[in-house]
C-alpha atoms as a PDB file:
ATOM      1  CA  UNK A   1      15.416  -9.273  -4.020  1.00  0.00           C
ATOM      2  CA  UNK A   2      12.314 -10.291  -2.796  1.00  0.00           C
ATOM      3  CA  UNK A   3      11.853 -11.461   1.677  1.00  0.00           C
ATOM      4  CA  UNK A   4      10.006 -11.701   4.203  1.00  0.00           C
ATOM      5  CA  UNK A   5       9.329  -8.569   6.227  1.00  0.00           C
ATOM      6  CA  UNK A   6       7.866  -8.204   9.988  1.00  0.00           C
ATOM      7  CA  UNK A   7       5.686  -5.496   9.968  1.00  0.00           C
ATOM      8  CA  UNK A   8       8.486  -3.099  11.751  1.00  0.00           C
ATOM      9  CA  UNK A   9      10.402  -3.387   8.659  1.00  0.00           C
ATOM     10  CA  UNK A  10       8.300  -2.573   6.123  1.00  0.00           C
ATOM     11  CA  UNK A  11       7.310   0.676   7.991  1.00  0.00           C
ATOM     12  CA  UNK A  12      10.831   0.956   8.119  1.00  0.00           C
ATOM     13  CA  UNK A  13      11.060   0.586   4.545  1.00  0.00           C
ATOM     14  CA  UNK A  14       8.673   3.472   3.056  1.00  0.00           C
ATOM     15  CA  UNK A  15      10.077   5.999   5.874  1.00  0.00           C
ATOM     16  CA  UNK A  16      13.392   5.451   4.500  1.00  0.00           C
ATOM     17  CA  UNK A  17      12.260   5.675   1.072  1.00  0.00           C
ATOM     18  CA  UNK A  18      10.432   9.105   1.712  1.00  0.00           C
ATOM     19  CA  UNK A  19      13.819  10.555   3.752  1.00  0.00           C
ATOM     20  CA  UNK A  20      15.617   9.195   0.876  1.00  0.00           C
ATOM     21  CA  UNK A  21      13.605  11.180  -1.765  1.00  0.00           C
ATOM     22  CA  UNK A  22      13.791  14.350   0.399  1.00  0.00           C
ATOM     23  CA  UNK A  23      17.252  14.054   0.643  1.00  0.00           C
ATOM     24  CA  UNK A  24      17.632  13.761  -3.249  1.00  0.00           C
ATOM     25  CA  UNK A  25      15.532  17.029  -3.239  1.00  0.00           C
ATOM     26  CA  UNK A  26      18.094  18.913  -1.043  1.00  0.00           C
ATOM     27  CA  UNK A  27      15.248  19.163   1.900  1.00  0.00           C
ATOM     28  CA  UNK A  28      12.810  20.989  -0.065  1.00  0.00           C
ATOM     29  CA  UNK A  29       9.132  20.237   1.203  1.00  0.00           C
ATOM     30  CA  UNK A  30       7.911  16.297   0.216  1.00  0.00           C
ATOM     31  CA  UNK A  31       4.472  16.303  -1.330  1.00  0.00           C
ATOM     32  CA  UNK A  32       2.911  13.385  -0.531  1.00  0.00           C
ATOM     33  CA  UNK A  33      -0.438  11.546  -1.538  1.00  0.00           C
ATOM     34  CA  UNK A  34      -1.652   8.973   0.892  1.00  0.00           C
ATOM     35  CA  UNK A  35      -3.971   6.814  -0.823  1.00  0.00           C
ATOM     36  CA  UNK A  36      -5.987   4.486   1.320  1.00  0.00           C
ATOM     37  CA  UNK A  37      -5.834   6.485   4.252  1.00  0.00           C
ATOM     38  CA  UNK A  38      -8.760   5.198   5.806  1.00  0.00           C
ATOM     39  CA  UNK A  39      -7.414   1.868   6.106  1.00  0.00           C
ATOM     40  CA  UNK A  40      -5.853   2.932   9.292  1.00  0.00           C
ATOM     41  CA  UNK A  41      -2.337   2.882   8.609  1.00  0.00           C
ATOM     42  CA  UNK A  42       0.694   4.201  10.297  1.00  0.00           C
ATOM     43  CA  UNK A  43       0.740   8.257  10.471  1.00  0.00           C
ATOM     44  CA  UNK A  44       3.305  10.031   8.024  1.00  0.00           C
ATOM     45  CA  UNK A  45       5.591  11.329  10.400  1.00  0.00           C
ATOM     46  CA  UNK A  46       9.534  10.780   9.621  1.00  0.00           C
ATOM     47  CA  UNK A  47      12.817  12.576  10.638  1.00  0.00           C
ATOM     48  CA  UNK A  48      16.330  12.776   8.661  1.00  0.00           C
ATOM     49  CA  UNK A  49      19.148  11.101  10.935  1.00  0.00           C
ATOM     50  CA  UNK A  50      22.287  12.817  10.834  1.00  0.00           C
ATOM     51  CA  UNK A  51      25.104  11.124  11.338  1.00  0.00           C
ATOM     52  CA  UNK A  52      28.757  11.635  11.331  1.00  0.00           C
ATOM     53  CA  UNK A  53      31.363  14.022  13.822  1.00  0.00           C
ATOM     54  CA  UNK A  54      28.902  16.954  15.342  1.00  0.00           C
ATOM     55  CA  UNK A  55      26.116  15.856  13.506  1.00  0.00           C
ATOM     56  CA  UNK A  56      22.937  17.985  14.961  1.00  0.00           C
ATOM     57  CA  UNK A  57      20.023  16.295  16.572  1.00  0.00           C
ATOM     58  CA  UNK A  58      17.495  14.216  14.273  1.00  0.00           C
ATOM     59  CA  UNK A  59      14.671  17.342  12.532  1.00  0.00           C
ATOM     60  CA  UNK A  60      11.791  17.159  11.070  1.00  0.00           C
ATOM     61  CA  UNK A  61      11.371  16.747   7.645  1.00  0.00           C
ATOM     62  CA  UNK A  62       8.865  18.756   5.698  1.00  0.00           C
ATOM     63  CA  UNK A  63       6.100  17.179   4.226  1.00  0.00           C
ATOM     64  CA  UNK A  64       2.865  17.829   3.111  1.00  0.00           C
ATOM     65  CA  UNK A  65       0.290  15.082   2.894  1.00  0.00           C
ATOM     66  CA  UNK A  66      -2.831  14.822   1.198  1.00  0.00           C
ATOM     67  CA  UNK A  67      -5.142  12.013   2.058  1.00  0.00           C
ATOM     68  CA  UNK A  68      -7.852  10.402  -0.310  1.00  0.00           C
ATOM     69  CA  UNK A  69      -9.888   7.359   0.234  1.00  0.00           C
ATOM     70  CA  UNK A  70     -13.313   5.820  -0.959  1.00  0.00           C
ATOM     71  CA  UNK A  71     -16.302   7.492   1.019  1.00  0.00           C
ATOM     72  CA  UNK A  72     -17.455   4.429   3.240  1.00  0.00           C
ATOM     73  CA  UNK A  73     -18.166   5.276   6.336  1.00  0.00           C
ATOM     74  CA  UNK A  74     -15.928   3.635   8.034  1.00  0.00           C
ATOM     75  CA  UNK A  75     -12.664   4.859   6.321  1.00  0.00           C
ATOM     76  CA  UNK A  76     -14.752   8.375   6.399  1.00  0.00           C
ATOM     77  CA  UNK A  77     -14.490   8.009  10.531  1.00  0.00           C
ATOM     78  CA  UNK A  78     -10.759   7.267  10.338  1.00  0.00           C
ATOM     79  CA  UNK A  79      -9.970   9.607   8.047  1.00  0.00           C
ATOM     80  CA  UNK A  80     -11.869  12.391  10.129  1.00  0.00           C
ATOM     81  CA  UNK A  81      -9.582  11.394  12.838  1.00  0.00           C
ATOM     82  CA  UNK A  82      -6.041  11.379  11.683  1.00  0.00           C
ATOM     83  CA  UNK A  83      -4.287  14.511  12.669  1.00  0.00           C
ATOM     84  CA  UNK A  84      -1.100  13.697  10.124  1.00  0.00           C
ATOM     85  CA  UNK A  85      -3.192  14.717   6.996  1.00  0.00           C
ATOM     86  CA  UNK A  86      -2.824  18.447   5.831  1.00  0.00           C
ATOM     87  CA  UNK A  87      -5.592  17.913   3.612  1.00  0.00           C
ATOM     88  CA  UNK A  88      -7.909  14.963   2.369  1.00  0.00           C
ATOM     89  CA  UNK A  89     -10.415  13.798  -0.218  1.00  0.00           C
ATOM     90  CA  UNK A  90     -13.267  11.005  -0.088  1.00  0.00           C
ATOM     91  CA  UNK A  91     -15.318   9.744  -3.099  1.00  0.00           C
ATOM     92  CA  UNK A  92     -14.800   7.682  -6.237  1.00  0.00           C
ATOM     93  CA  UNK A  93     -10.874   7.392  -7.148  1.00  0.00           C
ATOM     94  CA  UNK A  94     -11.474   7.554 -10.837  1.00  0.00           C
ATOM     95  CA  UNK A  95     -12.271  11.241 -10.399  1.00  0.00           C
ATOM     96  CA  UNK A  96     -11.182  12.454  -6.807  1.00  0.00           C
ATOM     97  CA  UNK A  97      -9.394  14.996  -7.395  1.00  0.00           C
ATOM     98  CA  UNK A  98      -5.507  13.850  -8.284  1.00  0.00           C
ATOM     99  CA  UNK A  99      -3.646  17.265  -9.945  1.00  0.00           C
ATOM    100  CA  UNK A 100      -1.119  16.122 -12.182  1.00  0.00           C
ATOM    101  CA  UNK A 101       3.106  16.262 -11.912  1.00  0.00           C
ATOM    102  CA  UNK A 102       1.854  17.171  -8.268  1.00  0.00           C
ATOM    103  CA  UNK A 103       3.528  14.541  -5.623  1.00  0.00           C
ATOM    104  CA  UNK A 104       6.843  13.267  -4.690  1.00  0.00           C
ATOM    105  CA  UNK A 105       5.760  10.269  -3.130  1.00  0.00           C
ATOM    106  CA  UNK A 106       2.415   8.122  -3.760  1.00  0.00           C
ATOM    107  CA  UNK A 107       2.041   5.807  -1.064  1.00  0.00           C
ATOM    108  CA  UNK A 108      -0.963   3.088  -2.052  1.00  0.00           C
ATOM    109  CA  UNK A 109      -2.403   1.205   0.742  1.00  0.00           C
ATOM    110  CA  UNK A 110      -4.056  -1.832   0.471  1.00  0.00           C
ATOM    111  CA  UNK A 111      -6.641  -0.014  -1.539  1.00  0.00           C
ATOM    112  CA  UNK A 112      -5.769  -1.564  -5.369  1.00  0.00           C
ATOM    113  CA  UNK A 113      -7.697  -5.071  -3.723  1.00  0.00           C
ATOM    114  CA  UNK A 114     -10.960  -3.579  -2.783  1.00  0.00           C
ATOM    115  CA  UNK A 115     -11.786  -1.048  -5.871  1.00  0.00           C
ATOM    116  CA  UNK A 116     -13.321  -1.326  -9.437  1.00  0.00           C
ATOM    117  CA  UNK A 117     -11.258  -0.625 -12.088  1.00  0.00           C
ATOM    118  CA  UNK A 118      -7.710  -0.565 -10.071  1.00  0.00           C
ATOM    119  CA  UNK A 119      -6.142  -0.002 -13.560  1.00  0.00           C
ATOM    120  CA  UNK A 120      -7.555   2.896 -14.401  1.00  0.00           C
ATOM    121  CA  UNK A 121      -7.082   4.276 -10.998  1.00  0.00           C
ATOM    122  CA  UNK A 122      -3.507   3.321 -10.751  1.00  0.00           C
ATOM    123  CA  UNK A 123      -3.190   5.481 -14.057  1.00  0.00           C
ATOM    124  CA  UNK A 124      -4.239   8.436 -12.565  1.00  0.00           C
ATOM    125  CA  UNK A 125      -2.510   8.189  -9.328  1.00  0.00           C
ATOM    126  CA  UNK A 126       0.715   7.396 -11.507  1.00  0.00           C
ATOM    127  CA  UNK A 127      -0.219  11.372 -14.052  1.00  0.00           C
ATOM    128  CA  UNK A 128      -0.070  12.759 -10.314  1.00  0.00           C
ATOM    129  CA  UNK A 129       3.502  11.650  -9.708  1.00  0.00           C
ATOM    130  CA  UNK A 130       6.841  14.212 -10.246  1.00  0.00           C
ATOM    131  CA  UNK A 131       9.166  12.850 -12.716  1.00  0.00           C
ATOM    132  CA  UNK A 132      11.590  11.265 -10.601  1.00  0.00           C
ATOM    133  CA  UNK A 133       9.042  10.082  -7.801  1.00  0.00           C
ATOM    134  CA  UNK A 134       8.051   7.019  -5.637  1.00  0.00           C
ATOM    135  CA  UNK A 135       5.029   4.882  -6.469  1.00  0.00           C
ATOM    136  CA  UNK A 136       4.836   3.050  -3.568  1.00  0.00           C
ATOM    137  CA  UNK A 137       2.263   0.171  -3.577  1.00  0.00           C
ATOM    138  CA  UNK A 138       1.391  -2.673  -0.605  1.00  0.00           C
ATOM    139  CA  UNK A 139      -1.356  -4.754  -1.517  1.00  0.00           C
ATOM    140  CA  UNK A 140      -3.412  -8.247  -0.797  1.00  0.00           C
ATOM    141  CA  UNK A 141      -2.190 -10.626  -3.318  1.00  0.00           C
ATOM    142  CA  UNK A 142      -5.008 -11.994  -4.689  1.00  0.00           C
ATOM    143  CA  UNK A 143      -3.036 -15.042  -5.973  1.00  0.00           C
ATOM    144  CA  UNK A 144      -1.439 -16.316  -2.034  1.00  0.00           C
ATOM    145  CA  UNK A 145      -3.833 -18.635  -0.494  1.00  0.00           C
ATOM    146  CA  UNK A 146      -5.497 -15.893   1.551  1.00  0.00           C
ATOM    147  CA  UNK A 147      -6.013 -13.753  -1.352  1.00  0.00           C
ATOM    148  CA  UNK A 148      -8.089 -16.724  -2.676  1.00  0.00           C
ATOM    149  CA  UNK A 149      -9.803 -16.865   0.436  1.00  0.00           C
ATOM    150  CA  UNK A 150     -10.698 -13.313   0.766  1.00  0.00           C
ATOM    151  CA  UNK A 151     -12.098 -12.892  -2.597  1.00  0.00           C
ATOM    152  CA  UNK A 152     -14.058 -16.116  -2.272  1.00  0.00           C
ATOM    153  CA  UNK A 153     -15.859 -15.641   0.668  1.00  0.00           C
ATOM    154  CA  UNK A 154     -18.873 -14.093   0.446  1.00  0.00           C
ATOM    155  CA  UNK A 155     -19.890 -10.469   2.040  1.00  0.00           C
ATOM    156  CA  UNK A 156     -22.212 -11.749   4.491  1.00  0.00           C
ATOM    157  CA  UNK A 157     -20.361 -14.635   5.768  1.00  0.00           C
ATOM    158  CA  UNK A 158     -17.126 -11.963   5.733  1.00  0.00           C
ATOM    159  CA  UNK A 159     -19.167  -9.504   7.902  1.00  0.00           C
ATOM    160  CA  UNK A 160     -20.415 -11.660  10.263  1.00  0.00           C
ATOM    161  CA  UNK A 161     -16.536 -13.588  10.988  1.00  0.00           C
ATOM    162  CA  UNK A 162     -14.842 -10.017  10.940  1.00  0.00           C
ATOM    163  CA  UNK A 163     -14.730  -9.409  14.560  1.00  0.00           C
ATOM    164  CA  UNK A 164     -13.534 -13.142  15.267  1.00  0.00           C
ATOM    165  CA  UNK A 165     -11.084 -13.322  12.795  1.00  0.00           C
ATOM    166  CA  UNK A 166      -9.526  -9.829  12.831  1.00  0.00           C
ATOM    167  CA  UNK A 167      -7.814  -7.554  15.915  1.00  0.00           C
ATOM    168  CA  UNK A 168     -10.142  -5.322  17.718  1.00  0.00           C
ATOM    169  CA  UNK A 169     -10.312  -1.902  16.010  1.00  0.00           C
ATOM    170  CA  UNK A 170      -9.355  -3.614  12.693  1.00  0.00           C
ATOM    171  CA  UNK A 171     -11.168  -1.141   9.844  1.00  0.00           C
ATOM    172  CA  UNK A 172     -13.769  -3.374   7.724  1.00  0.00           C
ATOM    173  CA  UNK A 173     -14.913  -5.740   6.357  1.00  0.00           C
ATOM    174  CA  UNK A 174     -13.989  -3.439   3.117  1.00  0.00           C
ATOM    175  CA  UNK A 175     -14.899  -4.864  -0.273  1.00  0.00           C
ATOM    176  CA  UNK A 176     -12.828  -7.703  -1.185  1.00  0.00           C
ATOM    177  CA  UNK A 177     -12.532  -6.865  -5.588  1.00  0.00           C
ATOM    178  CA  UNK A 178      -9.420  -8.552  -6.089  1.00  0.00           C
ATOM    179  CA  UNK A 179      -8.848  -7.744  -9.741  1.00  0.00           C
ATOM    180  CA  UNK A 180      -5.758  -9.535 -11.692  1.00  0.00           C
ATOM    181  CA  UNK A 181      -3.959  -6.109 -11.327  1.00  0.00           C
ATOM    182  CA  UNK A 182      -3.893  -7.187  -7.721  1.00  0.00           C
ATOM    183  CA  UNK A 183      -0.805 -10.077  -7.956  1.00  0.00           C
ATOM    184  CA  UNK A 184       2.857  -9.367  -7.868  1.00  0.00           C
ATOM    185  CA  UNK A 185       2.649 -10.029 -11.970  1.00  0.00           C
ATOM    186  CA  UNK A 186      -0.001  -8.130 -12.252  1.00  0.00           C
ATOM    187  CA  UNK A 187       2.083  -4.927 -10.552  1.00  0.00           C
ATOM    188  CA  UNK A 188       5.355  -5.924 -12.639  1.00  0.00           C
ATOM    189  CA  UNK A 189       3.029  -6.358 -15.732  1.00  0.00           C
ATOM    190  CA  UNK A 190       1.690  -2.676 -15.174  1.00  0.00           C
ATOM    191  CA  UNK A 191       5.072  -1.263 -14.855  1.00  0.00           C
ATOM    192  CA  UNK A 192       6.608  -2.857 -17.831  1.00  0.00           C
ATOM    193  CA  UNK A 193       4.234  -1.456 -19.728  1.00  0.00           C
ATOM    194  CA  UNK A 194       4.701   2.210 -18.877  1.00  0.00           C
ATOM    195  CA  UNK A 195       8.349   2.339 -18.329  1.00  0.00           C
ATOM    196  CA  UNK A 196       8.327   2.175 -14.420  1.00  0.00           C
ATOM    197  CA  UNK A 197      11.261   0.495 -12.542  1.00  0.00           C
ATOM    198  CA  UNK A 198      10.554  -1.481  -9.311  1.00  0.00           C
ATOM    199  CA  UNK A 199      13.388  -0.459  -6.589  1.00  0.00           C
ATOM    200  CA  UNK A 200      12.148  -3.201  -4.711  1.00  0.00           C
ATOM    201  CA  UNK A 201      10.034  -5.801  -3.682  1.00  0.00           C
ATOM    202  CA  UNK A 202       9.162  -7.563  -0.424  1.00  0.00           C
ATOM    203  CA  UNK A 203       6.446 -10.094   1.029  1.00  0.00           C
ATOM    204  CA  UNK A 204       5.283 -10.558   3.899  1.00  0.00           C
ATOM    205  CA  UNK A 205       2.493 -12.538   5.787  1.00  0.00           C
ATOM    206  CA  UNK A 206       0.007  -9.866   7.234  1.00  0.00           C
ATOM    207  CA  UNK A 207      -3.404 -10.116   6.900  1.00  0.00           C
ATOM    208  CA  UNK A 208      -5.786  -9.268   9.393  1.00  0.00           C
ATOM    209  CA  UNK A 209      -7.858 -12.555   9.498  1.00  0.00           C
ATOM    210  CA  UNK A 210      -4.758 -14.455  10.665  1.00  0.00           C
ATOM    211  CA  UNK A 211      -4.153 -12.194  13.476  1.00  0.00           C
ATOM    212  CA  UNK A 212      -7.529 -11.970  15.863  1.00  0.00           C
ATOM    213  CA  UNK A 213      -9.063 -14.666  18.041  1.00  0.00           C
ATOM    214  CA  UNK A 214      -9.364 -17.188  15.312  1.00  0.00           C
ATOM    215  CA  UNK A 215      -6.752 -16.650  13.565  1.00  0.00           C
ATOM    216  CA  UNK A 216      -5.182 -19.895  13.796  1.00  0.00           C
ATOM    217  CA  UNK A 217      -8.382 -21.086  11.673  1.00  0.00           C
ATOM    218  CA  UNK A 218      -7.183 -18.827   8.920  1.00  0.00           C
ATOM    219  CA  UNK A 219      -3.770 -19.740   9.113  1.00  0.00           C
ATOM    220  CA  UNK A 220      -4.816 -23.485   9.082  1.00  0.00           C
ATOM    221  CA  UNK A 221      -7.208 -22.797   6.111  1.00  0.00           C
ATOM    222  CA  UNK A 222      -4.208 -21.369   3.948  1.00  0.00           C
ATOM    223  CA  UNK A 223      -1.973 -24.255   4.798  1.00  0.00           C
ATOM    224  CA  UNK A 224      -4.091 -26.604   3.509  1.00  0.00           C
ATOM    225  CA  UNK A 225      -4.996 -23.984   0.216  1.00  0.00           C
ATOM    226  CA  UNK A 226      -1.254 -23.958  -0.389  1.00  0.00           C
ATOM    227  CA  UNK A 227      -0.765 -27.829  -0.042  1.00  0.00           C
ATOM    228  CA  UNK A 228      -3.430 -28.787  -2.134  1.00  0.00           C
ATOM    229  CA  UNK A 229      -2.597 -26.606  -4.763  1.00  0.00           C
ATOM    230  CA  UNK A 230       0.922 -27.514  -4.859  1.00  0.00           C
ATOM    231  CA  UNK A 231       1.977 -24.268  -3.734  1.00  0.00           C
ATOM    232  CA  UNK A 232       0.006 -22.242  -6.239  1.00  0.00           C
ATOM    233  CA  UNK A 233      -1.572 -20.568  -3.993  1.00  0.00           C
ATOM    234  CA  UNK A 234       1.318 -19.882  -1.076  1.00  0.00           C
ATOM    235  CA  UNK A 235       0.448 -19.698   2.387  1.00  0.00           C
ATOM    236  CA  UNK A 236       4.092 -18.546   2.405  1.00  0.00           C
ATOM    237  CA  UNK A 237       3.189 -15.044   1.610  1.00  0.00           C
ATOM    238  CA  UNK A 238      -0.491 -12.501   1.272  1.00  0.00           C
ATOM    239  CA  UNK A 239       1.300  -9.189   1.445  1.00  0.00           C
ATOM    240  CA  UNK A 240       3.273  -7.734  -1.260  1.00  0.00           C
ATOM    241  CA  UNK A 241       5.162  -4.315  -1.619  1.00  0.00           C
ATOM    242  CA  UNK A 242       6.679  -2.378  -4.202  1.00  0.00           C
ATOM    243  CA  UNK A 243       8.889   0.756  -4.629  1.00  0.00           C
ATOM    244  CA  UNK A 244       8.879   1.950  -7.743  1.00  0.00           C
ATOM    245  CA  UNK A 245      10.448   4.950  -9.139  1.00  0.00           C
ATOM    246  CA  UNK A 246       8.799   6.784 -12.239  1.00  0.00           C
ATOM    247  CA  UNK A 247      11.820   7.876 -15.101  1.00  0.00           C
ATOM    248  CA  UNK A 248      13.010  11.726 -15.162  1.00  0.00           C
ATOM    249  CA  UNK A 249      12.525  11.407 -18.770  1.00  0.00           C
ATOM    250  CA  UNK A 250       9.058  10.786 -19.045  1.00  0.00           C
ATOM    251  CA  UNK A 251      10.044   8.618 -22.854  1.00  0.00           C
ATOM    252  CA  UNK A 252      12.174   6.341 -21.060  1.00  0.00           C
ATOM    253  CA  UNK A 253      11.818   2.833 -21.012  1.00  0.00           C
ATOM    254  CA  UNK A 254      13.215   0.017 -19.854  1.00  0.00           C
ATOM    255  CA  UNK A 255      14.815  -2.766 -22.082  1.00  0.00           C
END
């Protein structure tokens, strides 16, 4: 199935996923790498709702969360300040540290879009995953009208529109990479190939240039990229995110 999601919703989404995998692991402890954590996103707090006759007040659910990001300054300055990470790692992803059969859940935050060699670093994040355990991906698609945009700008005119395009606080401008990996066949692609199966997949239109001051010029600039393309490159869309679940037996595949 594949919608539209408000931005609610899709928060919605991974929390459920995450008390969903806790409850499969009878409410042991949820390890949890957070990659991208610089990128400002939501904090990793959840609870597990009971429900039914007497059921006991929402608790907490225990988690343990490990942050690791690039080391820009910026993300370094965010990262400093979250108070949800138990621990956290900056520097190159192809070597930060990532021990494998170590995490439930690998949550991947718009970070595939602005790195080198997201392949290779999608690898490793995926040897750090518990048989059993959520890859959970959101990225820029680099094939929707803004992901065409964003990777074909260049830096200097992206730095100096940032703060009129985006909200105020918005972390950036980051690198804009956009390898082929970054597409919603790019993501199936990688996960037929190593036996992965996508739970589920949503769009949704999110990114931070159609959102500040001028972000009806954005929005105006991907209407027209999706029209002249003949919806090639949708304005309907920029946001994609996956759930994917990695096999128990680590020879399955998929058929």
């Amino acid at each position: 199935m594949h919608e539209v999601r408000s931005v609610i919703e899709r928060d919605d989404l991974f929390n459920r996923m995450i008390r969903d995998q806790w409850t499969e692991h009878l409410g042991r402890r949820i390890d949890v790498l957070a990659v991208g954590c610089g990128g400002g996103g939501d904090p990793f707090r959840a609870t597990e709702t009971a429900s039914g006759p007497g059921a006991a007040l929402p608790r907490p659910m225990e988690t343990r969360v490990t942050g690791i990001d690039e080391d820009l300054p910026a993300l370094r300055r965010v990262v400093e300040s979250r108070d949800d990470l138990d621990a956290f790692a900056l520097g190159d992803l192809r070597s930060v540290p990532v021990p494998p059969r170590s995490f439930d859940v690998v949550h991947v935050e718009h970070v595939l879009e602005r790195i080198r060699h997201a392949e290779l670093v999608l690898d490793r994040l995926l040897n750090g995953l518990r048989p059993g355990g959520l890859l959970m991906i959101r990225l820029r698609d680099r094939e929707s009208a803004y992901g065409f945009w964003a990777r074909r700008v260049p830096a200097v005119v992206r730095r100096a529109a940032w703060r009129g395009f985006t909200p105020s606080g918005t972390v950036g401008p980051l690198p804009a990479i956009y390898e082929p990996i970054t597409s919603r066949d790019g993501i199936r692609s990688f996960c037929l190939s190593r036996g992965l199966r996508i739970s589920e997949e949503h769009t949704a239109v999110g990114g931070p240039a159609l959102r500040g001051p001028l972000g009806g010029l954005g929005r105006l600039a991907c209407t027209v990229t999706d029209r002249l393309s003949g919806g090639r490159r949708t304005s309907a869309h920029d946001e994609v995110t996956f759930v994917i679940r990695r096999p128990q037996n680590q020879f399955a595949r998929l058929i």
